[in-house]
N, C-alpha and C. Protein backbone atom coordinates (compact mmCIF):
# COMPACT_ATOMS: atom_id res chain seq x y z
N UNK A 1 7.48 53.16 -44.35
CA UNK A 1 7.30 52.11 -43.35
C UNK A 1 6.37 51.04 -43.91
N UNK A 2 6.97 50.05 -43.47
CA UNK A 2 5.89 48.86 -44.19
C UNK A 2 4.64 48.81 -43.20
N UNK A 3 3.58 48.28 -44.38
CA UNK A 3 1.93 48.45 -43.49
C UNK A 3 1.90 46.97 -42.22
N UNK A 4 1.39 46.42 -42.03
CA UNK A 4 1.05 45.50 -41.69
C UNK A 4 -0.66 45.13 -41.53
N UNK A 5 -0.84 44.36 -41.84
CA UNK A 5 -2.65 44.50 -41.06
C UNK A 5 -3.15 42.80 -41.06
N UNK A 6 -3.60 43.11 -39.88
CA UNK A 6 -4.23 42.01 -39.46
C UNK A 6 -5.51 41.55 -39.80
N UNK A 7 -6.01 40.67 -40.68
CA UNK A 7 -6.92 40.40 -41.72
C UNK A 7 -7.32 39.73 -40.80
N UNK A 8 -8.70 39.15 -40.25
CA UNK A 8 -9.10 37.82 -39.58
C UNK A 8 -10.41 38.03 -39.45
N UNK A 9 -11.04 36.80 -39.32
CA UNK A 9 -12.66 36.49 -38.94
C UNK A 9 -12.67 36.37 -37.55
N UNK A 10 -13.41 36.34 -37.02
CA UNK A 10 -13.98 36.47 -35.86
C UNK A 10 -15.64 35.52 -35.38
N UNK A 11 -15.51 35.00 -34.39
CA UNK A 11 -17.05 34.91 -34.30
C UNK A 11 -17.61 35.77 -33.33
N UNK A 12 -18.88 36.22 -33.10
CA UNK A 12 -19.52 37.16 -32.51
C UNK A 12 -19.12 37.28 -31.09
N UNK A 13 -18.76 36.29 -30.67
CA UNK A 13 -18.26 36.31 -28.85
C UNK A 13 -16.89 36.39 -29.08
N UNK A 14 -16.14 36.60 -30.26
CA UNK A 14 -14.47 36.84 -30.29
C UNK A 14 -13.43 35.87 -30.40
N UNK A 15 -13.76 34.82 -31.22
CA UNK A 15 -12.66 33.73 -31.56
C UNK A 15 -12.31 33.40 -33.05
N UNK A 16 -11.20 33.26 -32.97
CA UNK A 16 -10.87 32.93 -34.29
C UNK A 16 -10.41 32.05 -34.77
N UNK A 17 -11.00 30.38 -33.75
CA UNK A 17 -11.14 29.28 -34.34
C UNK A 17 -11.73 28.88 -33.37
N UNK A 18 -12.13 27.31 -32.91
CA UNK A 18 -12.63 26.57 -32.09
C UNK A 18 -11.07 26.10 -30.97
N UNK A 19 -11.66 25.47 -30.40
CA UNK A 19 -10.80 25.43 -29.11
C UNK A 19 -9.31 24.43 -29.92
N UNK A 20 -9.80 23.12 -30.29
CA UNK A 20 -8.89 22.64 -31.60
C UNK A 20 -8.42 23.25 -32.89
N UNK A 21 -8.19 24.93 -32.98
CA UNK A 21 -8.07 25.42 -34.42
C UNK A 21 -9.12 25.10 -35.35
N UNK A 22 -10.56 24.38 -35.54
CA UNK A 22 -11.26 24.46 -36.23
C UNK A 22 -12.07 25.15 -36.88
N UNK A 23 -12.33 25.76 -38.06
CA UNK A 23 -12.78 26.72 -38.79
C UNK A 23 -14.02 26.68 -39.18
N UNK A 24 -14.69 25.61 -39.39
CA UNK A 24 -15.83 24.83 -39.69
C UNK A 24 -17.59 26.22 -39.76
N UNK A 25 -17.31 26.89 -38.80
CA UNK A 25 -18.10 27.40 -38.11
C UNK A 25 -17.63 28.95 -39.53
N UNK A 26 -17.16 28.99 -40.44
CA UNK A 26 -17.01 30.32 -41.40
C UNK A 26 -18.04 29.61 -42.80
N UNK A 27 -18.29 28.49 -42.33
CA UNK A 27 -19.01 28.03 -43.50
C UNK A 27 -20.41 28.89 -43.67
N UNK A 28 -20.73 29.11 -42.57
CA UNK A 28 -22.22 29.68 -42.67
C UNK A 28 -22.38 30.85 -42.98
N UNK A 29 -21.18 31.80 -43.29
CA UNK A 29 -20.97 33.24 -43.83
C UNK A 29 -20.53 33.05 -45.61
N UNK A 30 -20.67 31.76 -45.93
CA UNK A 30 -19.98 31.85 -47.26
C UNK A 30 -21.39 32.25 -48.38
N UNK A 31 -21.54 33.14 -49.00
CA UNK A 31 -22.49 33.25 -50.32
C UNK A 31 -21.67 33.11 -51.47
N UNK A 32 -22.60 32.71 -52.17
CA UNK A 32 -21.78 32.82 -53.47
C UNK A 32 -21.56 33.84 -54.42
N UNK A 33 -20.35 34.37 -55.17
CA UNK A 33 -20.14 35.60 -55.25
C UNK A 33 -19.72 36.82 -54.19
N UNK A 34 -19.57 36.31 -53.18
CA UNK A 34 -19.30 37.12 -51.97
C UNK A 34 -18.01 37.12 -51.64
N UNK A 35 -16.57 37.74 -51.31
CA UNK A 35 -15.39 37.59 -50.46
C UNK A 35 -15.49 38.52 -50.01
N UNK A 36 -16.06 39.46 -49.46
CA UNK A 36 -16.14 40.02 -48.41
C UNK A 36 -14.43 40.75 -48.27
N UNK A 37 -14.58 41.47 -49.93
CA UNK A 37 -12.60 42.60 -49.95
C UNK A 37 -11.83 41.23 -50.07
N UNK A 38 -11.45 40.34 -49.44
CA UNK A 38 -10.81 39.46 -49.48
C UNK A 38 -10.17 39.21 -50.97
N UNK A 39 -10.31 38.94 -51.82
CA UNK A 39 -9.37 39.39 -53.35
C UNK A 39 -8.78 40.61 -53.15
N UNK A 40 -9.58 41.93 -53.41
CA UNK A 40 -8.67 42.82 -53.33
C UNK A 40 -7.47 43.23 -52.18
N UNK A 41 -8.14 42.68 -51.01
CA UNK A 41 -7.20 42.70 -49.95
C UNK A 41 -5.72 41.70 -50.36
N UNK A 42 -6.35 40.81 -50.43
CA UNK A 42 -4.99 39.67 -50.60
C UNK A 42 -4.39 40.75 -52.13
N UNK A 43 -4.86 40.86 -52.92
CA UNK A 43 -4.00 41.16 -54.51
C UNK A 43 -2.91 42.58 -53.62
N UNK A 44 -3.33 43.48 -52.07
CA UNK A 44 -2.25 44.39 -52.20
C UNK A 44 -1.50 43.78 -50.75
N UNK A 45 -1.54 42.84 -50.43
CA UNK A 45 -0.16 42.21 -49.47
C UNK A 45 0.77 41.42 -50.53
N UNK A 46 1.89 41.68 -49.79
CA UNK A 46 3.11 41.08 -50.79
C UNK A 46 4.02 40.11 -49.64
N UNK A 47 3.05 39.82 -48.27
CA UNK A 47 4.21 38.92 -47.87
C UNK A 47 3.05 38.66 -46.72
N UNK A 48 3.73 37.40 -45.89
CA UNK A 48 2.57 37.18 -44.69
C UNK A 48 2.92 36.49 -43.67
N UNK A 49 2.75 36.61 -42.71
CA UNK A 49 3.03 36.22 -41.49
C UNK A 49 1.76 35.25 -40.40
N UNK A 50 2.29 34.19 -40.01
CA UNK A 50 1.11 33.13 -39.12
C UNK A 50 2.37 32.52 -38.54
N UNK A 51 1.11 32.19 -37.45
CA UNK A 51 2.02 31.41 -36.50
C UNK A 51 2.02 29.49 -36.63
N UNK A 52 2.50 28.91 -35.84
CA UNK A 52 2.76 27.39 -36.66
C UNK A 52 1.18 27.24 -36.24
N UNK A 53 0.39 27.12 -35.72
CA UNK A 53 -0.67 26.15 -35.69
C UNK A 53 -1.89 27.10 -36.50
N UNK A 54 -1.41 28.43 -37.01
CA UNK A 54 -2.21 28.86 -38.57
C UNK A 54 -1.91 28.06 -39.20
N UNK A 55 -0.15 27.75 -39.35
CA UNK A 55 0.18 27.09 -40.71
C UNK A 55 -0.12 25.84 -40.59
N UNK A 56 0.09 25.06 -39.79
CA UNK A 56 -0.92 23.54 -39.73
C UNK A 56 -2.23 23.56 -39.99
N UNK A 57 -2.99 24.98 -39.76
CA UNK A 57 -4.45 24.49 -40.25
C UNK A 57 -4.84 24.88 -41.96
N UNK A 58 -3.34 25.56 -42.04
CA UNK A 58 -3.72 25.84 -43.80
C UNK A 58 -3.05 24.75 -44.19
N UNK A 59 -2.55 23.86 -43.95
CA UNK A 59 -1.60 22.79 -44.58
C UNK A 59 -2.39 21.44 -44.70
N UNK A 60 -4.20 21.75 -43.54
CA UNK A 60 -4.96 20.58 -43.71
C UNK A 60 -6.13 20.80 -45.00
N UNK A 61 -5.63 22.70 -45.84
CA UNK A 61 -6.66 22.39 -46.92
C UNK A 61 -6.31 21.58 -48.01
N UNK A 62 -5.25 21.01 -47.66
CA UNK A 62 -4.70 20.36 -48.99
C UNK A 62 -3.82 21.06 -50.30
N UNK A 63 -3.81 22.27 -50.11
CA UNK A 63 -3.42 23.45 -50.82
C UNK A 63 -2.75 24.43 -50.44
N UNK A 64 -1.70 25.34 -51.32
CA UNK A 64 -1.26 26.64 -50.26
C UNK A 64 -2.14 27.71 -50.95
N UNK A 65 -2.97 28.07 -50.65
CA UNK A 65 -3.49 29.33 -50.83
C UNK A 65 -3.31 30.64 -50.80
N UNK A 66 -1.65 30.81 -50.76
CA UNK A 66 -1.27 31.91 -50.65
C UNK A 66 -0.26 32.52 -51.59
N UNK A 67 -0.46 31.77 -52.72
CA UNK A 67 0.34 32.17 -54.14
C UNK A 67 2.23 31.31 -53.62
N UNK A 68 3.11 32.45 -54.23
CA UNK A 68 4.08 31.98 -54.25
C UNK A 68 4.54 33.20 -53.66
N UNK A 69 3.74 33.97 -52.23
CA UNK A 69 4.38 35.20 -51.57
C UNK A 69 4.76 34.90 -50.36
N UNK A 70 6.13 35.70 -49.95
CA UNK A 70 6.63 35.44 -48.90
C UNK A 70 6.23 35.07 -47.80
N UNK A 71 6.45 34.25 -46.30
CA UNK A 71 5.58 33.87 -45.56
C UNK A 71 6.22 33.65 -44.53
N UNK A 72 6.35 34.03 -43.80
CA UNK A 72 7.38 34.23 -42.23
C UNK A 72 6.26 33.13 -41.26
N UNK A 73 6.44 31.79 -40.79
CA UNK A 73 6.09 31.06 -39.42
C UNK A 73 7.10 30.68 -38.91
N UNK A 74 6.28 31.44 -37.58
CA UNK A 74 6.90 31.28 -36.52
C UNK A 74 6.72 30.08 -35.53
N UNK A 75 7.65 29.10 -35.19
CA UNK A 75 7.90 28.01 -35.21
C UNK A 75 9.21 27.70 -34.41
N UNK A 76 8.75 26.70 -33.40
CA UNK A 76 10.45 26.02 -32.83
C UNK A 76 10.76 24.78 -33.84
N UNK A 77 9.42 24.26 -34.46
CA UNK A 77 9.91 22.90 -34.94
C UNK A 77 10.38 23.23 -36.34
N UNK A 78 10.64 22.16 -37.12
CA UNK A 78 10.91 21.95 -38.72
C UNK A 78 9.88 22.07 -39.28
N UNK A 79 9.66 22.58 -40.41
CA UNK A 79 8.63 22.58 -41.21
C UNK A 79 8.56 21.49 -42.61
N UNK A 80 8.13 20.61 -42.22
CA UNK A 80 8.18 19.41 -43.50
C UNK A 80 8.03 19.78 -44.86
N UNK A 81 8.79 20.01 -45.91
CA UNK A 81 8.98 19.96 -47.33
C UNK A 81 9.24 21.50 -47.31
N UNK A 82 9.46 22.51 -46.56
CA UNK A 82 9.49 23.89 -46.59
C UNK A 82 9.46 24.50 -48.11
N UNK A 83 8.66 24.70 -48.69
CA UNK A 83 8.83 25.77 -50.16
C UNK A 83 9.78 26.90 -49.74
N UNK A 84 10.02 27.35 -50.89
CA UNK A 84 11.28 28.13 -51.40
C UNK A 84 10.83 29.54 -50.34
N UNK A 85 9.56 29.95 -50.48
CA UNK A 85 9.05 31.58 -49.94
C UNK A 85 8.40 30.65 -48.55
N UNK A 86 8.80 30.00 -47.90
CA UNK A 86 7.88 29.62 -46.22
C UNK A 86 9.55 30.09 -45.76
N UNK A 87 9.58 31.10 -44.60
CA UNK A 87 10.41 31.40 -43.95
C UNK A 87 10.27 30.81 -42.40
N UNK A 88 10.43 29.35 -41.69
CA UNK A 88 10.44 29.41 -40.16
C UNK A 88 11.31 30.63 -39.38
N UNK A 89 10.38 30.83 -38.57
CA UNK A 89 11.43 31.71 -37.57
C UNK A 89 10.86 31.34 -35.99
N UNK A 90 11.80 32.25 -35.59
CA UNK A 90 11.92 32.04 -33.74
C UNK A 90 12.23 33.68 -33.41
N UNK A 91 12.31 34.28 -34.64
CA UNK A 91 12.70 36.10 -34.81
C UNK A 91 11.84 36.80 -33.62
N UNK A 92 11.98 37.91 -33.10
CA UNK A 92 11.02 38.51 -32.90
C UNK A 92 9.89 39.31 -33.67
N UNK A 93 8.75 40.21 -33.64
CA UNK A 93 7.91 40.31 -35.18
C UNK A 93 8.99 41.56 -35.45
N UNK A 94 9.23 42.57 -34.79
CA UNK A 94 9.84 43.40 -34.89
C UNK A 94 11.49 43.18 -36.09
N UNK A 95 11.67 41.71 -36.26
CA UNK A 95 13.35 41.46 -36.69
C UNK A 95 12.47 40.95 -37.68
N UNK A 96 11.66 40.59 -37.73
CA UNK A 96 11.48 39.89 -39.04
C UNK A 96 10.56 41.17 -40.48
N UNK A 97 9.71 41.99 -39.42
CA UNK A 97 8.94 43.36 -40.35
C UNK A 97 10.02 44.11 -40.68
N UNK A 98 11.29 44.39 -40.23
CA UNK A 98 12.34 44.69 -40.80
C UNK A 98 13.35 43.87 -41.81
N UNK A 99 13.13 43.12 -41.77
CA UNK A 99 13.77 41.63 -42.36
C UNK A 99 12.71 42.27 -43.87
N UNK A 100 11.54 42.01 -43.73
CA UNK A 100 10.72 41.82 -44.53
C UNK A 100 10.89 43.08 -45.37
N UNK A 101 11.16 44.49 -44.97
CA UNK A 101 10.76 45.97 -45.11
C UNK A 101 12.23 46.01 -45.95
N UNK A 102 13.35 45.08 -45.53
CA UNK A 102 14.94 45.15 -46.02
C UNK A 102 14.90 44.78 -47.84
N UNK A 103 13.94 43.54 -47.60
CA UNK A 103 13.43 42.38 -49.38
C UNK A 103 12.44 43.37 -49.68
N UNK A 104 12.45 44.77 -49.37
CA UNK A 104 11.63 45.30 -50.51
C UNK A 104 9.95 45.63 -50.11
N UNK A 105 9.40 44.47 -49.81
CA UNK A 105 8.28 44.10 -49.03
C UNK A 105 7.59 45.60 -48.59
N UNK A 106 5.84 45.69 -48.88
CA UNK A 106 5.08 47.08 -48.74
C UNK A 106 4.06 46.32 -47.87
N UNK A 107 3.27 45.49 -47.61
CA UNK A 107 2.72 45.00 -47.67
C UNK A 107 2.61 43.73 -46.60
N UNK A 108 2.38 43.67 -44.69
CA UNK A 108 2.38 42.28 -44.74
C UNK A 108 0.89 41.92 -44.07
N UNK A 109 0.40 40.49 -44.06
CA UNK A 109 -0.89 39.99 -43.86
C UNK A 109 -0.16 39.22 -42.57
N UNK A 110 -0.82 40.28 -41.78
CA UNK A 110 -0.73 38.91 -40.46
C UNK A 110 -1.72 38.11 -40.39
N UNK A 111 -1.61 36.83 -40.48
CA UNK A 111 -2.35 35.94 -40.85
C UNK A 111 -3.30 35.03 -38.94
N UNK A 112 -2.63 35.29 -38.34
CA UNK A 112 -3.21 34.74 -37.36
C UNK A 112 -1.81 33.56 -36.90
N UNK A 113 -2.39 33.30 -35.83
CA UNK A 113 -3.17 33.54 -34.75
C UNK A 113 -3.06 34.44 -33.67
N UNK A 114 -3.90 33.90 -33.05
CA UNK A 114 -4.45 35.38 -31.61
C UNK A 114 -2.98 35.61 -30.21
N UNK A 115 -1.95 34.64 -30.46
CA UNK A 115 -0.63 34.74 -30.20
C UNK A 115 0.79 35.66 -30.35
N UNK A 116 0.62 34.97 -31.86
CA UNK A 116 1.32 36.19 -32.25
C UNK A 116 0.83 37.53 -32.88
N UNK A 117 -0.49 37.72 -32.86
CA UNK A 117 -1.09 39.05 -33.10
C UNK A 117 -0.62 39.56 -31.77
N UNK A 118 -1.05 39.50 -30.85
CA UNK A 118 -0.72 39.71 -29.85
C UNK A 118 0.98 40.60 -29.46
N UNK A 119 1.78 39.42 -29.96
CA UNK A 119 3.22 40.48 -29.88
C UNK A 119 3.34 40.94 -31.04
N UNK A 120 2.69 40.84 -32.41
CA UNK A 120 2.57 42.37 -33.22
C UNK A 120 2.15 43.49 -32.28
N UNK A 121 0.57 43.17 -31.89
CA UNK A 121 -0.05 44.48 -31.43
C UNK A 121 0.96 45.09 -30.39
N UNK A 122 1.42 44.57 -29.31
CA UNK A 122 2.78 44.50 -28.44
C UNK A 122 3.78 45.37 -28.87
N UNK A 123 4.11 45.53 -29.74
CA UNK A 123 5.29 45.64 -30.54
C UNK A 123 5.00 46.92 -30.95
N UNK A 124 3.69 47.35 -31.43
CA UNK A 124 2.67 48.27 -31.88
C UNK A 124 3.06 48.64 -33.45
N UNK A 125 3.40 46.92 -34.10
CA UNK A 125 3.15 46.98 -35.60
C UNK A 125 2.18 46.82 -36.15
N UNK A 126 1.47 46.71 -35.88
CA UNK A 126 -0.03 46.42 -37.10
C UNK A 126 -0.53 47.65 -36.85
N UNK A 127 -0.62 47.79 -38.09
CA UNK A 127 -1.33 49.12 -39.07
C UNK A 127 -2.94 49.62 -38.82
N UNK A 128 -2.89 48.70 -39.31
CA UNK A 128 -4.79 48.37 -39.68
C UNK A 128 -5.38 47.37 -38.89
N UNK A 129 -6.23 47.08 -38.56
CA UNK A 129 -7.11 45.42 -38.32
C UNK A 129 -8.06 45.34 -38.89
N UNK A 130 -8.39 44.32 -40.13
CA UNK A 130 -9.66 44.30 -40.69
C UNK A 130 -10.70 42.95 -39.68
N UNK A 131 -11.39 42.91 -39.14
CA UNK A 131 -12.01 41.82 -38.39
C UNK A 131 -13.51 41.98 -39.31
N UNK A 132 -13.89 41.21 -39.80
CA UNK A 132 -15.24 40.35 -40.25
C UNK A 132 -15.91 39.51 -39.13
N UNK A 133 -16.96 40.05 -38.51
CA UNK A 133 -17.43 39.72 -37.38
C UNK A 133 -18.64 38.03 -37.90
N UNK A 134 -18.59 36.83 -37.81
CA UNK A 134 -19.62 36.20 -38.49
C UNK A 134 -20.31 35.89 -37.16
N UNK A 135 -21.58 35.79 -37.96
CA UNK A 135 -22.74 36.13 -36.92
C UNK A 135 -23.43 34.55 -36.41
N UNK A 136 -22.21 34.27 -35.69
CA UNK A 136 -21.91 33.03 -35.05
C UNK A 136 -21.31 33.17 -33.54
N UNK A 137 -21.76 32.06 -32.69
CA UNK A 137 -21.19 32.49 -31.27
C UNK A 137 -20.46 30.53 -31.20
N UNK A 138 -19.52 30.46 -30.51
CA UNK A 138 -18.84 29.33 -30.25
C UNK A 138 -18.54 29.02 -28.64
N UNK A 139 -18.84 29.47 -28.01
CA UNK A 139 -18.75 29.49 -26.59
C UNK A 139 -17.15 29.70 -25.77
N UNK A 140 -16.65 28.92 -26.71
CA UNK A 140 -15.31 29.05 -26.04
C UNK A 140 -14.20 28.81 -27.20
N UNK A 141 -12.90 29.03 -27.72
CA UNK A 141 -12.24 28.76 -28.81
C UNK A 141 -11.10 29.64 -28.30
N UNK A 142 -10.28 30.19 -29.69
CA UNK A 142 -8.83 30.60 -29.34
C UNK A 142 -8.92 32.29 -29.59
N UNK A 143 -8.63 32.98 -29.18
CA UNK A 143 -9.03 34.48 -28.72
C UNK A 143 -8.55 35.35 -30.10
N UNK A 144 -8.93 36.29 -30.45
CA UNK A 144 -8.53 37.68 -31.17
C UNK A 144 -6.89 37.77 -31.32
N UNK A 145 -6.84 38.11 -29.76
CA UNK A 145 -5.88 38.23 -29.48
C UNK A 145 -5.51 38.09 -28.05
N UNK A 146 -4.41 37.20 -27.69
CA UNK A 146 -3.89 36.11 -26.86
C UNK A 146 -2.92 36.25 -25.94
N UNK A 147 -3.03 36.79 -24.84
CA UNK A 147 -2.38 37.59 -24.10
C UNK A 147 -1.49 38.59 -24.39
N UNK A 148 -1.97 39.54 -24.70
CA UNK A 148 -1.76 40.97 -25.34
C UNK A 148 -1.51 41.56 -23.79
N UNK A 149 -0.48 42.01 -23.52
CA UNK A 149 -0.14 43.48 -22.42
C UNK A 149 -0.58 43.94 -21.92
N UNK A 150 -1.35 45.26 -22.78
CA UNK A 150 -1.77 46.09 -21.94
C UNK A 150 -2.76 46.81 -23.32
N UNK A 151 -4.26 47.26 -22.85
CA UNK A 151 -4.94 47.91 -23.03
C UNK A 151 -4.54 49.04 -24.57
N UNK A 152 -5.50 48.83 -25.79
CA UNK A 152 -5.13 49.77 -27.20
C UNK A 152 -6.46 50.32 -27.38
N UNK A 153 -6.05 51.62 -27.88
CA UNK A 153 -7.29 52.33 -28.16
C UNK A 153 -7.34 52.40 -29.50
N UNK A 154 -8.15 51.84 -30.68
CA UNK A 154 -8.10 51.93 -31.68
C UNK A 154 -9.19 53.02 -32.43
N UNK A 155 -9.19 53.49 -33.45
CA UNK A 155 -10.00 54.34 -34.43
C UNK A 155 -10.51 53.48 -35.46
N UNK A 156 -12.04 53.87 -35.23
CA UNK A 156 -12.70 52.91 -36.46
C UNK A 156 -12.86 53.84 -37.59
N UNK A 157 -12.28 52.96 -38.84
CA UNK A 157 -11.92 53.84 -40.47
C UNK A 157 -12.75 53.66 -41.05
N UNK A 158 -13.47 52.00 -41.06
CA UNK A 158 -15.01 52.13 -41.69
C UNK A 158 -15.22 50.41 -41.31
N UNK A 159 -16.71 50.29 -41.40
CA UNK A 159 -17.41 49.50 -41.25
C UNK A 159 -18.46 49.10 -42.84
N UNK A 160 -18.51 47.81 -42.34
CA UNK A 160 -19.61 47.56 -43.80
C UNK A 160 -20.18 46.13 -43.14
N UNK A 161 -21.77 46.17 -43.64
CA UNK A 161 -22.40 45.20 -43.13
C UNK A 161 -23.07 44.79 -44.47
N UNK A 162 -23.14 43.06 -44.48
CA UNK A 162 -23.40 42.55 -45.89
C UNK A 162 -24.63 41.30 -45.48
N UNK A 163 -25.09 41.32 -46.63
CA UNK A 163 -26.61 40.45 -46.45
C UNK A 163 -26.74 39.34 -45.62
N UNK A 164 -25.36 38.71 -45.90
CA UNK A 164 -25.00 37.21 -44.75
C UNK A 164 -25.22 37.42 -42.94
N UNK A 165 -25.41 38.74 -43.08
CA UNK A 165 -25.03 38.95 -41.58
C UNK A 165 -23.98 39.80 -41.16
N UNK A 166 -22.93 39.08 -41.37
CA UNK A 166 -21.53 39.43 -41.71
C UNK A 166 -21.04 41.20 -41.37
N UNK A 167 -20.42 41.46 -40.69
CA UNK A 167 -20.33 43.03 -40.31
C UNK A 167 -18.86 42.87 -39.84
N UNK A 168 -18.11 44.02 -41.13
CA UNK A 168 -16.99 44.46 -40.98
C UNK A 168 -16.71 45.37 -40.96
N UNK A 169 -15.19 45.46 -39.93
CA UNK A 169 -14.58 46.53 -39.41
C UNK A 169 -13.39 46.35 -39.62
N UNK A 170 -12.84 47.61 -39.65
CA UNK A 170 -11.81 48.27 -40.12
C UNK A 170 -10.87 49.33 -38.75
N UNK A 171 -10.03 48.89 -38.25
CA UNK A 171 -9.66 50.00 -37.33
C UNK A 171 -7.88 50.43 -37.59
N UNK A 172 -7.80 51.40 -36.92
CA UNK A 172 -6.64 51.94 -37.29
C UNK A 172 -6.15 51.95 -35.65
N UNK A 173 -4.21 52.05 -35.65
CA UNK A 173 -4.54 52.13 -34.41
C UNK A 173 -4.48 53.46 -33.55
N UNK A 174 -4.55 53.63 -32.22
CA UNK A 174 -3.97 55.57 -32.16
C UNK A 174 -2.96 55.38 -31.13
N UNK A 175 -1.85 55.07 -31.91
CA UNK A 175 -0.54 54.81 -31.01
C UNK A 175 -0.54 56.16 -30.15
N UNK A 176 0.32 55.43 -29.24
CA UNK A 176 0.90 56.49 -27.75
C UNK A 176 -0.82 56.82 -26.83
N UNK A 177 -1.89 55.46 -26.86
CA UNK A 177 -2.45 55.84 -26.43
C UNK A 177 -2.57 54.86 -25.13
């Protein structure tokens, strides 16, 4: 079965951007020499999944930062200049982690946002959740996860807390709960 896991930052009151998608606020967790797993994490996903207004806010770094690996957004509109590996969809996550699990694919990074995490978690595909808590509060912004159903009981696999502040977690989930 393919993994899935939901990689994301967080700020301390639970958002994972500002109310406009703004990120601004991860600057103050950055040290130098620090990714926080982030290399090794990214080197074992082989494909990734965000929803369109992730992919609009990675499209304002000027760069794709995500190699040349597969990439499922989900999207009603067109995607301007689409590269060869950007897949739009309107799939459900369920047609597309099979889609993905069909090309071979071990590996996917749900990339955000707190939407379609949401009908992953729904769905009860994601594997893992890695959340990096930064030790920042924003008052109000776009949620974890974004009208999610009904109530998950997850298992924590491990935690690690780093000089920045910065305290990560790791949970697994305990389906049929």
């Amino acid at each position: 079965m393919i993994e899935v896991t939901y990689y994301v930052a967080i700020s301390l009151d639970g958002f994972i951007a500002t109310v406009d998608g703004g990120l601004d606020w991860l600057d103050c967790a950055q040290a130098e020499g620090e990714d926080y797993g982030y290399a090794e994490f990214f080197a074992s996903v082989d494909g990734l999944a965000m929803g369109r207004a992730t992919y609009d806010t990675v499209q304002q770094f000027g760069f794709w930062p995500y190699e040349e690996k597969p990439c499922w957004v989900w999207t009603h509109r067109p995607i301007a200049a689409a590269a060869e590996f950007l897949e739009p969809t309107a799939e459900t996550p369920e047609a597309v982690v099979a889609a993905a699990e069909a090309e071979g694919l071990s590996h996917l990074w749900l990339v955000g946002g707190g939407q379609l995490a949401s009908a992953f978690r729904d769905a009860k595909l994601i594997t893992k959740t890695i959340i990096s808590i930064i030790p920042t509060t924003l008052g109000r912004g776009l949620p974890l996860f974004a009208g999610a159903e009904a109530a998950e009981m997850l298992s924590l696999e491990a935690s690690r807390q780093y000089e920045t502040g910065v305290v990560q977690l790791t949970y697994l989930p305990k389906f049929g709960s």
